[in-house]
Protein backbone atom coordinates (compact mmCIF):
# COMPACT_ATOMS: atom_id res chain seq x y z
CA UNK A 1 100.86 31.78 -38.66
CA UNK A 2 101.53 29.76 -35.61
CA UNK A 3 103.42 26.81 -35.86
CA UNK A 4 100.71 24.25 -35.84
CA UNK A 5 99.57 25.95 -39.21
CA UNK A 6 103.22 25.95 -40.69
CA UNK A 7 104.04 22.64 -40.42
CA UNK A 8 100.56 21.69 -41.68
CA UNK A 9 100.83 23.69 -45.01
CA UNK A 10 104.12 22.34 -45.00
CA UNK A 11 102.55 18.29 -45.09
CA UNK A 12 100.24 19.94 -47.74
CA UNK A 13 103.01 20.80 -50.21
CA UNK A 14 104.86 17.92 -49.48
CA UNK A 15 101.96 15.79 -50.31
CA UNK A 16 101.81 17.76 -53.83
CA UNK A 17 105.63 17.71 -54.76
CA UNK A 18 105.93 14.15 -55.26
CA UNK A 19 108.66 14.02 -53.20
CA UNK A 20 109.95 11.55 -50.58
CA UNK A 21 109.99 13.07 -47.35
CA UNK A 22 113.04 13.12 -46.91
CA UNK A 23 114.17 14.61 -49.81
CA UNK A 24 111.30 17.03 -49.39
CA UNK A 25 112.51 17.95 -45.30
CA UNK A 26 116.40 18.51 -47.00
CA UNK A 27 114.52 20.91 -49.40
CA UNK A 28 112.98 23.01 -46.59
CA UNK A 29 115.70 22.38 -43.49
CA UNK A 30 112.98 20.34 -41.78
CA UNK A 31 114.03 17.72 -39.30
CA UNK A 32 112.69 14.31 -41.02
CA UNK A 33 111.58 13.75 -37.33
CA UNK A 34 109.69 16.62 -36.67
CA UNK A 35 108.08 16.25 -39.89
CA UNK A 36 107.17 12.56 -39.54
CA UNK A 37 105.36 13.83 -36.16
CA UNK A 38 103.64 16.35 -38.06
CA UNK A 39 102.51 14.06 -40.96
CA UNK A 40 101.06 11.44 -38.37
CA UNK A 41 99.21 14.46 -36.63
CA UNK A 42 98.19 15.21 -39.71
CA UNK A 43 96.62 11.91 -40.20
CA UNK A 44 95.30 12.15 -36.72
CA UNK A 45 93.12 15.57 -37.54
CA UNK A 46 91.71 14.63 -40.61
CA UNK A 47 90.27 10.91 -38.92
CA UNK A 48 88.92 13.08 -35.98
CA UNK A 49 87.51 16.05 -38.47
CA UNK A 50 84.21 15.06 -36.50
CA UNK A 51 82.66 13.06 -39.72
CA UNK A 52 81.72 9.64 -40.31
CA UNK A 53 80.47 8.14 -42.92
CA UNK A 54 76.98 6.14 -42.88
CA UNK A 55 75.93 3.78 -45.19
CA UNK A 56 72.41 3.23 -45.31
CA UNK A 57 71.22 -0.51 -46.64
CA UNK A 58 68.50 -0.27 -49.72
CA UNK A 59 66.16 -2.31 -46.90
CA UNK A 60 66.38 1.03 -44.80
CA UNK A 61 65.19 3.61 -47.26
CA UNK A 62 62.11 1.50 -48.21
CA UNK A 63 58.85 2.90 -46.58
CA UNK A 64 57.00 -0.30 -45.87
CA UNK A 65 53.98 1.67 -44.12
């Protein structure tokens, strides 16, 4: 596991313990800094996962041929 994948499993489980982060980095021995980085790149990946949403209005799906 490289160290892109470590520190992403690692915003997982913090995510799921309900912890602050910093209480969750003193857990581990994380820097709060390096995790904050990690958390925004986080953020970053999953807004650029290549997906967007597209909302269709009602007046769109009618056929009116």
């Amino acid at each position: 596991m490289d160290k892109k994948e470590y520190m992403l499993s690692q915003v997982e489980a913090w995510q799921h313990s309900g912890l602050t982060q910093r209480s969750y980095c003193d857990q581990v021995g994380i820097k709060l800094a390096t995790f904050n980085y990690w958390v925004q790149r986080s953020k970053r990946q999953e807004d650029l996962s290549g997906f967007i949403e597209i909302k269709k209005s009602p007046d769109i799906l009618e056929n009116n041929y």
